[in-house]
C-alpha atoms as a PDB file:
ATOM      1  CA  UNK A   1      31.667  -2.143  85.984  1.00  0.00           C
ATOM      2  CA  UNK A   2      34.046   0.805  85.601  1.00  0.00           C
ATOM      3  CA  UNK A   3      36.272   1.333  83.344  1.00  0.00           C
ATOM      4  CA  UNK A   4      39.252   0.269  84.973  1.00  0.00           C
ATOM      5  CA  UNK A   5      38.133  -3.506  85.378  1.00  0.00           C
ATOM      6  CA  UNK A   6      37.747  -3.728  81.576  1.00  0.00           C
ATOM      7  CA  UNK A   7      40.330  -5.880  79.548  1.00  0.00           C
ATOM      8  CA  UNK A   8      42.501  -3.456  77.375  1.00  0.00           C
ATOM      9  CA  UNK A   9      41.516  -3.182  74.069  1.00  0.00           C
ATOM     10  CA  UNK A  10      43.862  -5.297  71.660  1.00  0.00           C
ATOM     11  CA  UNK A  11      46.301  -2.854  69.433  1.00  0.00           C
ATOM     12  CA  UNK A  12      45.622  -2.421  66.143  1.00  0.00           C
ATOM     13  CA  UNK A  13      47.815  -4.619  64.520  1.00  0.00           C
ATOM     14  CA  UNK A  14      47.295  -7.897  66.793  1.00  0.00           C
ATOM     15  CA  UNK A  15      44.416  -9.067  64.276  1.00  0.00           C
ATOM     16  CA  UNK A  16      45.733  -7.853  60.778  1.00  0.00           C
ATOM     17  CA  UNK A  17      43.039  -8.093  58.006  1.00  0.00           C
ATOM     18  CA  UNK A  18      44.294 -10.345  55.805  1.00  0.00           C
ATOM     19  CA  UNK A  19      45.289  -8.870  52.324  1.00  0.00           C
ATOM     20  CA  UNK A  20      42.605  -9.027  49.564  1.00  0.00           C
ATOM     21  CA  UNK A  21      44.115 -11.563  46.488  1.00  0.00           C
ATOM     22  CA  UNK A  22      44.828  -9.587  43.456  1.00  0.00           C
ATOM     23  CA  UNK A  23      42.234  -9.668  40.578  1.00  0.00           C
ATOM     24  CA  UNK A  24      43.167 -11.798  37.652  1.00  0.00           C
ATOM     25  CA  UNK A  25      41.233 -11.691  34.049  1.00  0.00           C
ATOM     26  CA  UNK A  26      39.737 -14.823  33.760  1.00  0.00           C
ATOM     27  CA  UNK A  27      41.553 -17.700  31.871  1.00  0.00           C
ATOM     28  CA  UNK A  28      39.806 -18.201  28.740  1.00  0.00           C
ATOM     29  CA  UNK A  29      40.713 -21.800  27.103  1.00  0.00           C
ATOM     30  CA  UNK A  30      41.477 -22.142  23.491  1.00  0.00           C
ATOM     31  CA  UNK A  31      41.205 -24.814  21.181  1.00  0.00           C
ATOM     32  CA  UNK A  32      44.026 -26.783  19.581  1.00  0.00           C
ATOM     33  CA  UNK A  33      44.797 -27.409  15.950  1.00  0.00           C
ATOM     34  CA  UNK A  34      43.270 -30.396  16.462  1.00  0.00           C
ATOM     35  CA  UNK A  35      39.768 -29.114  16.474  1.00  0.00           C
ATOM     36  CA  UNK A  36      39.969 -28.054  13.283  1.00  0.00           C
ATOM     37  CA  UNK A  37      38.542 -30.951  11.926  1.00  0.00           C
ATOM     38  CA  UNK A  38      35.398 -30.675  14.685  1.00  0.00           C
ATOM     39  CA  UNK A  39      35.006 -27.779  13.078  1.00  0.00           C
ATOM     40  CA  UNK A  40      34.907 -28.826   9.866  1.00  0.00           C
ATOM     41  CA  UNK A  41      32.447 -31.280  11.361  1.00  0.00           C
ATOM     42  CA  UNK A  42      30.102 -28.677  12.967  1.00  0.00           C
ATOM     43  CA  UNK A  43      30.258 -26.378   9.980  1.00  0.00           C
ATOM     44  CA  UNK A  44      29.483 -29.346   7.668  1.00  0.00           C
ATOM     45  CA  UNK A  45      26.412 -30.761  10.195  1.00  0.00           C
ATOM     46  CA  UNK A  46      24.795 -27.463  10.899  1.00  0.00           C
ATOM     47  CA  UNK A  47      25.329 -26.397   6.714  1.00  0.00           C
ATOM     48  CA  UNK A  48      23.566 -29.281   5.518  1.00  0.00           C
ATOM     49  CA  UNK A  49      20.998 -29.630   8.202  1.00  0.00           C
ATOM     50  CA  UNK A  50      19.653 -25.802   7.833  1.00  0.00           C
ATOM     51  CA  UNK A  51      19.597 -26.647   3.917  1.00  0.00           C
ATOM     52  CA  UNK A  52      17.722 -29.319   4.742  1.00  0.00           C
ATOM     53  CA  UNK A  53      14.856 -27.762   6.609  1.00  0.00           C
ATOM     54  CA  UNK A  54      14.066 -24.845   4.518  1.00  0.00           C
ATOM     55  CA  UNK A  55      14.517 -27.259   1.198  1.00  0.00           C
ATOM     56  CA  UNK A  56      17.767 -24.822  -0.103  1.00  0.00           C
ATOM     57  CA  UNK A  57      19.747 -28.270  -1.781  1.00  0.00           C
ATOM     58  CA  UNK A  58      23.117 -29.084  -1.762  1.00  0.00           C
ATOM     59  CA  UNK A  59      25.214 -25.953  -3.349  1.00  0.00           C
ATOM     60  CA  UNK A  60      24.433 -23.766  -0.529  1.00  0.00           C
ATOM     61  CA  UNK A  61      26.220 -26.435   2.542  1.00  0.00           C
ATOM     62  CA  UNK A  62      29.291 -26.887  -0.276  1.00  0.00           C
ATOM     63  CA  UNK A  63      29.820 -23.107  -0.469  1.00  0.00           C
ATOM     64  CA  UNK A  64      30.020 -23.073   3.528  1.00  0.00           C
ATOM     65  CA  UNK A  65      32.516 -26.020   2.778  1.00  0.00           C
ATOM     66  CA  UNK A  66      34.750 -23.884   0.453  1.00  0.00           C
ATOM     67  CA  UNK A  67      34.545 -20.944   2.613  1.00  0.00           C
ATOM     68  CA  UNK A  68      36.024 -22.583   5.059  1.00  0.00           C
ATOM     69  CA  UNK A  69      38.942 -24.316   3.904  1.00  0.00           C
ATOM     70  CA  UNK A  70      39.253 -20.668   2.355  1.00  0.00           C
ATOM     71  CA  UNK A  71      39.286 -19.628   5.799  1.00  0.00           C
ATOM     72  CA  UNK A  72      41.995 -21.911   6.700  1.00  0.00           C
ATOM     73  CA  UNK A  73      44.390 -21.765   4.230  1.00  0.00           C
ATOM     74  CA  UNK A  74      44.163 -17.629   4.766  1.00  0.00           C
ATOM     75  CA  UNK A  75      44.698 -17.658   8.196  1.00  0.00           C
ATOM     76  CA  UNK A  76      47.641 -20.090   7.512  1.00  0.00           C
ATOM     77  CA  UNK A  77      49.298 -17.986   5.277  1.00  0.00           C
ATOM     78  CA  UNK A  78      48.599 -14.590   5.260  1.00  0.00           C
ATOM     79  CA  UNK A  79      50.425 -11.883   7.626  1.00  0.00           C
ATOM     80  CA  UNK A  80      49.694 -11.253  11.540  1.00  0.00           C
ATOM     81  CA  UNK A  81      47.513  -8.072  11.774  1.00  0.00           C
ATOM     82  CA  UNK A  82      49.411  -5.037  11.915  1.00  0.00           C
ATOM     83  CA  UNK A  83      50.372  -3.892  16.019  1.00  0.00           C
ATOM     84  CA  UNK A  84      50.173  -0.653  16.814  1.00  0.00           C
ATOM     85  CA  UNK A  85      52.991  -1.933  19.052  1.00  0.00           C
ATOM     86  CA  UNK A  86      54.909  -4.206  17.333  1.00  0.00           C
ATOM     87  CA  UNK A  87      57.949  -4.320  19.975  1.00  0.00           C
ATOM     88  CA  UNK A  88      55.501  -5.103  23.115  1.00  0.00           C
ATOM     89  CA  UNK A  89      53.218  -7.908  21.382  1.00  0.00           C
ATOM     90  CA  UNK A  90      52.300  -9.921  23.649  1.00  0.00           C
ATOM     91  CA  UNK A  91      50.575 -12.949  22.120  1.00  0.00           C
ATOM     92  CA  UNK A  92      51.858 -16.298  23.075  1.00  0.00           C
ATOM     93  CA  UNK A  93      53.711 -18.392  20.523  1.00  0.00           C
ATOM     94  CA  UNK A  94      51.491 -21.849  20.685  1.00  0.00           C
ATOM     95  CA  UNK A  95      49.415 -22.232  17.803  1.00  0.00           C
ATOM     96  CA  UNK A  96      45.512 -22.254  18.657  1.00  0.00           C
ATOM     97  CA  UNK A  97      42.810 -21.508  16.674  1.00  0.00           C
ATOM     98  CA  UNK A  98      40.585 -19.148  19.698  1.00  0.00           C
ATOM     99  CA  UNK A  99      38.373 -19.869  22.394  1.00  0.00           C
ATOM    100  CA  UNK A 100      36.507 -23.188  21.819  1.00  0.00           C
ATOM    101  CA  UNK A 101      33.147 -20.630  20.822  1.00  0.00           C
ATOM    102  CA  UNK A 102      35.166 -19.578  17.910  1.00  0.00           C
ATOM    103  CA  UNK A 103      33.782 -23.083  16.422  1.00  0.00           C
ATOM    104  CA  UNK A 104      30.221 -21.497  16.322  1.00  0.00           C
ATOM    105  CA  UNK A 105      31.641 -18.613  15.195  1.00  0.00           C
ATOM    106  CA  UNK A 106      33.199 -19.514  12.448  1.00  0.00           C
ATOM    107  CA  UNK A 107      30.683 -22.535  11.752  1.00  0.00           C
ATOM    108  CA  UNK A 108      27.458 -20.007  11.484  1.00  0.00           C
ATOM    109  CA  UNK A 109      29.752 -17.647   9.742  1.00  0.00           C
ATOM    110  CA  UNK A 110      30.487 -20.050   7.191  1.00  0.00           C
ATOM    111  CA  UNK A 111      26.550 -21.267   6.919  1.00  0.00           C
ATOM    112  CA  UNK A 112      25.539 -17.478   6.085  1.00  0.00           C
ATOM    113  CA  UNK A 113      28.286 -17.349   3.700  1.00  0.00           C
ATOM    114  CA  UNK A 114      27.191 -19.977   1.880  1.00  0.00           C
ATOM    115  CA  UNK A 115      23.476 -19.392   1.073  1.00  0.00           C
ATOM    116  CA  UNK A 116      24.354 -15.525   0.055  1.00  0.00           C
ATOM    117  CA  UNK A 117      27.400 -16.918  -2.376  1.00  0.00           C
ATOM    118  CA  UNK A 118      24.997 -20.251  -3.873  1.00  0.00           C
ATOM    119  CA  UNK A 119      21.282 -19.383  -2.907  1.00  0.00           C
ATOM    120  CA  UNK A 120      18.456 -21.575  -3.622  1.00  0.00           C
ATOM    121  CA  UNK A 121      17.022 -19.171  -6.202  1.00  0.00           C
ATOM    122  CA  UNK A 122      12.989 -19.563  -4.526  1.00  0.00           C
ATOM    123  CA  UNK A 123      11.713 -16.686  -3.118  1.00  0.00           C
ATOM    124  CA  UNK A 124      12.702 -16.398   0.536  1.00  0.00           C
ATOM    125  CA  UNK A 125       9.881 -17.302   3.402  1.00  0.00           C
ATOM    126  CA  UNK A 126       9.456 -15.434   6.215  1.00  0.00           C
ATOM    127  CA  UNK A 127      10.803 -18.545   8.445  1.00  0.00           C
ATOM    128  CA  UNK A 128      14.018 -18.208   6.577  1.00  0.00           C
ATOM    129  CA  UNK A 129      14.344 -14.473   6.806  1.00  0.00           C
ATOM    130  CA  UNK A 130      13.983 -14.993  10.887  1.00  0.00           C
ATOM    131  CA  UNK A 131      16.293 -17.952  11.088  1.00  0.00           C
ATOM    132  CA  UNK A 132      19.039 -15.996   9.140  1.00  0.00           C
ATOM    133  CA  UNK A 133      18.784 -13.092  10.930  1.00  0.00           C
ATOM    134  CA  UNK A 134      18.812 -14.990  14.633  1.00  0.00           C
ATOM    135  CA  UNK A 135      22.077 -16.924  13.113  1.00  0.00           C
ATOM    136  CA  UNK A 136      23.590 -13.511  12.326  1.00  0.00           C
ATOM    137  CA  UNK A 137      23.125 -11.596  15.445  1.00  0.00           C
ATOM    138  CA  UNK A 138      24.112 -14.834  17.495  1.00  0.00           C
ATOM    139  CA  UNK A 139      27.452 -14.775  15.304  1.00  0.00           C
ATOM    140  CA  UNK A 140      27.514 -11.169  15.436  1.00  0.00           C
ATOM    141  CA  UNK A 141      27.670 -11.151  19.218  1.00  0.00           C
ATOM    142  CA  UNK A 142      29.896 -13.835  19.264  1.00  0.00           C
ATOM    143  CA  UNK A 143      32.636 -11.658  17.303  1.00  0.00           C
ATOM    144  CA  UNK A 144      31.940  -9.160  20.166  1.00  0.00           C
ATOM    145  CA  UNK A 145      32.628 -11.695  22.356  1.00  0.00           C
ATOM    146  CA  UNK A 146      35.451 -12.863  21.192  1.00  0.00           C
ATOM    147  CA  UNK A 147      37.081  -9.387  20.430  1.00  0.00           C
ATOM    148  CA  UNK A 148      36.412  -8.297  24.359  1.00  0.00           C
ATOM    149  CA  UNK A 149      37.763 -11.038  25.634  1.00  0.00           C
ATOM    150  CA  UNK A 150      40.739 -10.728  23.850  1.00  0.00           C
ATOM    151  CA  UNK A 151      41.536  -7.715  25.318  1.00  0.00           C
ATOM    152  CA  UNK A 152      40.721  -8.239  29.076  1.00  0.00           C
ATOM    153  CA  UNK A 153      42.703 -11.874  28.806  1.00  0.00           C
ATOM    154  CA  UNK A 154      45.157 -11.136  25.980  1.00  0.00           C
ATOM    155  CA  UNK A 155      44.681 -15.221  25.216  1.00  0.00           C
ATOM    156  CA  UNK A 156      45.197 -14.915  21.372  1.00  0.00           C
ATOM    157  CA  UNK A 157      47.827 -16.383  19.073  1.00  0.00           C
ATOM    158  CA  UNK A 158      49.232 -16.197  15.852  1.00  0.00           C
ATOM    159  CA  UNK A 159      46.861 -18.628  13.640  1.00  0.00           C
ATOM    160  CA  UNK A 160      43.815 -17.520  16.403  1.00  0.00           C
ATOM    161  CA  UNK A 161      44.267 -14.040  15.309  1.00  0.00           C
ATOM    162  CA  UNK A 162      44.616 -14.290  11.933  1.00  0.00           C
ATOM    163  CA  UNK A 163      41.271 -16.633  12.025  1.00  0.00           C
ATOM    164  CA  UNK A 164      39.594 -14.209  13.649  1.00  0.00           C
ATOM    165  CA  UNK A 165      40.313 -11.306  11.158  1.00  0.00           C
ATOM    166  CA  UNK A 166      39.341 -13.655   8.223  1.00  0.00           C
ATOM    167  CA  UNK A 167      35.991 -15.055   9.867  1.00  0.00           C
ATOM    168  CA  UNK A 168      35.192 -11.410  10.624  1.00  0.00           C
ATOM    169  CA  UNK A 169      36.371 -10.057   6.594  1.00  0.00           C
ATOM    170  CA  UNK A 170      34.078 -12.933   5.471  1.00  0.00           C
ATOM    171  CA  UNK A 171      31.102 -12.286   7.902  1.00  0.00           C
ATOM    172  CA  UNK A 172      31.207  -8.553   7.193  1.00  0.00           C
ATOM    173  CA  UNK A 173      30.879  -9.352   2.972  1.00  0.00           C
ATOM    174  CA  UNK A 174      28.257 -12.453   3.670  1.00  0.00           C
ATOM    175  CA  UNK A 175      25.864  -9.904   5.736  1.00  0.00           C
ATOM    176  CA  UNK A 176      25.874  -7.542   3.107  1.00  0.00           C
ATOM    177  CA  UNK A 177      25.185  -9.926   0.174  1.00  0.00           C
ATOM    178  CA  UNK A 178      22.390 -11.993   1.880  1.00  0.00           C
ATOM    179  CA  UNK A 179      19.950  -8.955   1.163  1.00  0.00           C
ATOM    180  CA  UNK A 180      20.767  -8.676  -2.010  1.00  0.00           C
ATOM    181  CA  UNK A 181      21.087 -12.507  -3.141  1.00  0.00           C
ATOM    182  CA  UNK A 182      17.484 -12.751  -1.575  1.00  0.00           C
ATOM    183  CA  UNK A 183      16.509  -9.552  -3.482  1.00  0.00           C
ATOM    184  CA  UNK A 184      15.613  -7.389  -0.858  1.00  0.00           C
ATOM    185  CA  UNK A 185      17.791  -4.201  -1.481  1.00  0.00           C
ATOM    186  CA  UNK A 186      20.106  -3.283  -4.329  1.00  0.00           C
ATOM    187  CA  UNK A 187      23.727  -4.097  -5.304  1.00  0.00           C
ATOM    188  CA  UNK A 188      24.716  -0.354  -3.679  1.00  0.00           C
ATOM    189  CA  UNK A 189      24.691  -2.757  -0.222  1.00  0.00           C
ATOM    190  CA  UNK A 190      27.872  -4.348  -1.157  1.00  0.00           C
ATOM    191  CA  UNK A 191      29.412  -1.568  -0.308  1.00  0.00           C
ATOM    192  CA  UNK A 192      29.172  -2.215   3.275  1.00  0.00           C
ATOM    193  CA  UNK A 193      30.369  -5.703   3.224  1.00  0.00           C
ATOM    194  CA  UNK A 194      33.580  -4.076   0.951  1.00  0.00           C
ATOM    195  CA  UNK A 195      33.874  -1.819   3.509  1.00  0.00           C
ATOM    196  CA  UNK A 196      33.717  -4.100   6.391  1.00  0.00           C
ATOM    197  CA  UNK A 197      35.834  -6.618   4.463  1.00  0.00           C
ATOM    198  CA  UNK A 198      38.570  -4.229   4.422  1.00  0.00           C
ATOM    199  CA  UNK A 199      37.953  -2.822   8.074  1.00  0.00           C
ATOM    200  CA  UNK A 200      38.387  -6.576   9.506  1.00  0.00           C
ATOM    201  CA  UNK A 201      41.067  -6.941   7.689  1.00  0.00           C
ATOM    202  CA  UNK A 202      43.308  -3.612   8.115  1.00  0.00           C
ATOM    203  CA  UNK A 203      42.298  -2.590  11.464  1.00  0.00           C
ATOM    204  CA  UNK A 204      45.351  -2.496  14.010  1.00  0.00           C
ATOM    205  CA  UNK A 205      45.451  -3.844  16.943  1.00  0.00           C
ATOM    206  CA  UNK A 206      46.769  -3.560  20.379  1.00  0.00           C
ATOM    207  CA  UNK A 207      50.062  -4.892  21.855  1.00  0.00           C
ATOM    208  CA  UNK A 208      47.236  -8.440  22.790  1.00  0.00           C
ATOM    209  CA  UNK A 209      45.892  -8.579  19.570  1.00  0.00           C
ATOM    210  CA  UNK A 210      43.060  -6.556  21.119  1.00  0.00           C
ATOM    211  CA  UNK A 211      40.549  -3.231  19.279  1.00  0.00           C
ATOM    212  CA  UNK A 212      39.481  -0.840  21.065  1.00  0.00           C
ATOM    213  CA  UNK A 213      35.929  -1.221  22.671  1.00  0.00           C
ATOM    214  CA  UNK A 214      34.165   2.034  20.557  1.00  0.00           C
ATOM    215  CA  UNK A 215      35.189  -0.417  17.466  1.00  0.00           C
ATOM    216  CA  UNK A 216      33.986  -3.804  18.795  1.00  0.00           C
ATOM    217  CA  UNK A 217      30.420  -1.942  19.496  1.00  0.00           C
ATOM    218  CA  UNK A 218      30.333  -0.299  16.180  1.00  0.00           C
ATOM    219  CA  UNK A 219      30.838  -3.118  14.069  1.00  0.00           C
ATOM    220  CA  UNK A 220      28.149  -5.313  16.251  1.00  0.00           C
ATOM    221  CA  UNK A 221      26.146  -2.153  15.242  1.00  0.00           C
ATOM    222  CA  UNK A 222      27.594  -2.412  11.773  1.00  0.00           C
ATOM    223  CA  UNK A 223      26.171  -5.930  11.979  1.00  0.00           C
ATOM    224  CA  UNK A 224      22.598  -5.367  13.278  1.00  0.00           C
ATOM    225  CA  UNK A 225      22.026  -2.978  10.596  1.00  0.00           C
ATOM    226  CA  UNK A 226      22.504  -5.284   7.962  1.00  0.00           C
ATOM    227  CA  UNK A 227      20.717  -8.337   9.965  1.00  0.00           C
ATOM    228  CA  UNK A 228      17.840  -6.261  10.348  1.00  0.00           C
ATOM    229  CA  UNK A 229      17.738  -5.680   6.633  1.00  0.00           C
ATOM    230  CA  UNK A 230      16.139  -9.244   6.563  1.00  0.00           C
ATOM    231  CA  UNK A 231      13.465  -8.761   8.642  1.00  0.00           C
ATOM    232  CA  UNK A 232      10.416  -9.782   6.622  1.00  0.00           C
ATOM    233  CA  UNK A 233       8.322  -6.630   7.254  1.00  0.00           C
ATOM    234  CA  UNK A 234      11.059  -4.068   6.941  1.00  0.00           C
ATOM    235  CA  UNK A 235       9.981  -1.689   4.493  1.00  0.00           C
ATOM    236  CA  UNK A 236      11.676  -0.704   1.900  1.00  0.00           C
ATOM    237  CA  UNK A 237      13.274   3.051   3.093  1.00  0.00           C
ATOM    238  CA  UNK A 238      14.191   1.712   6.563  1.00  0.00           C
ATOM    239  CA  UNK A 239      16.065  -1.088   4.280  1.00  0.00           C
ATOM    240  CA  UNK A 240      17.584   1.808   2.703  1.00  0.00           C
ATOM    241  CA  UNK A 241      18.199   3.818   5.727  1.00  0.00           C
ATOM    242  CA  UNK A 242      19.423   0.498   7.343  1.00  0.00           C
ATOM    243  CA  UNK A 243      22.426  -0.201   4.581  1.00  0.00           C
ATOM    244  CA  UNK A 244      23.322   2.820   4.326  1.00  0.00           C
ATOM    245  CA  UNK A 245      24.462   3.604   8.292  1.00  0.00           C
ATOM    246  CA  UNK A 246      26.094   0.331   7.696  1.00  0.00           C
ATOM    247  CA  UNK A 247      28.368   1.703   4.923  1.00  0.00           C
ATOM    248  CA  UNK A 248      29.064   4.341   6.641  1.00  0.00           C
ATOM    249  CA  UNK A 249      29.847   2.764  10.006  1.00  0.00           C
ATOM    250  CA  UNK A 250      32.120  -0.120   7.868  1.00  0.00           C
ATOM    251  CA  UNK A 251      33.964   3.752   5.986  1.00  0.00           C
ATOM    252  CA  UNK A 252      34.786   5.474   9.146  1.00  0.00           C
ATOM    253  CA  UNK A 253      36.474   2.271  10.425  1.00  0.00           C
ATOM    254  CA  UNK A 254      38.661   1.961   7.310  1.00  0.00           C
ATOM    255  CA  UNK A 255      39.311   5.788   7.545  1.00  0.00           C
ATOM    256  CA  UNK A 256      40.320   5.473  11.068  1.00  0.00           C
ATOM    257  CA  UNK A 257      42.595   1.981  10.552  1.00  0.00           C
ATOM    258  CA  UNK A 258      44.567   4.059   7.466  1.00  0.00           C
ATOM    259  CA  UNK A 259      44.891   7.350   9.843  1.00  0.00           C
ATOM    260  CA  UNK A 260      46.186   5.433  12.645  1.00  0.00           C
ATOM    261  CA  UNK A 261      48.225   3.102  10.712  1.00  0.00           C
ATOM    262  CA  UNK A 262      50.057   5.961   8.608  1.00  0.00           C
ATOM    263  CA  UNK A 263      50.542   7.889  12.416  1.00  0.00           C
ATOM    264  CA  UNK A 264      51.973   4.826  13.617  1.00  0.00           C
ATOM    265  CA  UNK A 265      54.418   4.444  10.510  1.00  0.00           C
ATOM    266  CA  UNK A 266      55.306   8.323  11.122  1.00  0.00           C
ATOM    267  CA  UNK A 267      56.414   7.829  14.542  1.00  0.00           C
ATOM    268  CA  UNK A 268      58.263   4.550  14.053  1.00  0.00           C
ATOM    269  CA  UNK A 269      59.649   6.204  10.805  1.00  0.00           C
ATOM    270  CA  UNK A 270      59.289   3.947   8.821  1.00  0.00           C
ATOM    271  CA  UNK A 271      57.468   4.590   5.327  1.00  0.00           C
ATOM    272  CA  UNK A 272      54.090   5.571   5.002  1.00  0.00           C
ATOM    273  CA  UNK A 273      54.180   2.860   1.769  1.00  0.00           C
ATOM    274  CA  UNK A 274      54.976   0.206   5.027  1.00  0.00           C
ATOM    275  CA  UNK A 275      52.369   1.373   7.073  1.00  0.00           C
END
């Protein structure tokens, strides 16, 4: 067949390729106020039940109770988290309390809370070293989490936010004093949870409530060095070794929030006093 018998090729355009739908970040849903009391619930359930199996009594499951009511009445009351961009924030004005994981979160955050602040006094098994420190890197990961998705979905509110920063201030202080409420390392480790107390709670954010991602890696860091603390055949120097890159991790944070919060105050000239 030659090439004049052919059927002329269609032009370009006759076929266009349909355009490609934009990329969205994914919706994330968040709980409502009413889930606070399923989280009372879960914290309460999972508390009691974990004293339960490794025979720790009651006072450790009614710390985890007081921490969190302490939890809620801070993140009721206490300001939003400075913005670095105060003028562009972007979080939405419903009242949530964080995607429906922040429940763990804040449930197993509580739990760890309360054994270091009212432990059982008995030497710690090796079962209970290993559960702890499973329950802390699970939470630890979950504050991750929870911190990157915040910043690729910008789904955070007021009350969410503040929650956040207060489960994370508590978590930070709880990881350090396990170790030493179980006698493993000395009170020098507290430094690290001060330090991490303060970096939760002083850190700026973005315009989404978001942290940059260096900072959501080095605290999970921050956190695995002070989980690994517990593991039952750590020896003693790698303990040491262990607490102290965690105080110095939890430092350079604080260092950083005060440098870029004074910077910010400079440019928006306001006082550094204000920043």
């Amino acid at each position: 067949m030659t090439n004049e018998n052919r059927d002329p090729e269609p032009p370009a355009d006759k076929y266009p390729v349909e355009a490609r739908p934009p990329l969205h970040a994914p919706k994330v849903h968040t709980m409502g106020l009413g889930h606070i009391p399923l989280t009372a619930l879960v914290t309460g359930s999972v508390s009691f039940i974990y004293a339960v199996a490794f025979h720790l009594g009651t006072a450790p499951p009614v710390a985890s109770m007081a921490m969190l009511v302490a939890l809620y009445i801070l993140a009721a009351i206490v300001p939003s988290p400075h913005r670095l961009n105060p003028e562009t924030d972007a979080a939405p004005a419903k009242l949530t309390t964080g995607t429906r994981f922040t429940i763990v979160r804040v449930a197993v955050a509580c739990m760890l809370g309360g054994i270091a602040a009212l432990p059982s006094g008995t030497p710690p098994v090796e079962a209970l070293l290993w559960s702890l420190t499973a329950f802390g890197l699970a939470a630890a990961l979950l504050e991750a989490t929870d911190n990157w998705l915040a910043r690729i979905t910008g789904s955070v509110s007021s009350f969410s936010e503040r929650l956040s920063v207060m489960t994370g201030s508590f978590f930070a202080f709880a990881l350090a004093l396990l170790p030493l409420q179980l006698g493993l390392i000395g009170p020098w480790v507290l430094a690290a949870g001060v330090f991490g107390f303060a970096d939760a709670a002083i850190s700026p954010r973005g315009p989404k409530g978001e942290i940059p991602p260096w900072q959501i890696w080095s605290r999970l860091a921050q956190r695995v060095a002070l989980l690994a603390i517990l593991v039952p055949w750590m020896p003693l120097w790698a303990r040491t070794i262990l607490a102290g890159a965690a105080i110095l991790i939890a430092l350079g944070h604080v260092i950083h929030a005060l440098q870029t919060r004074i910077s910010a105050a400079k440019q928006q000239n306001r006082p550094i006093s204000d920043a």
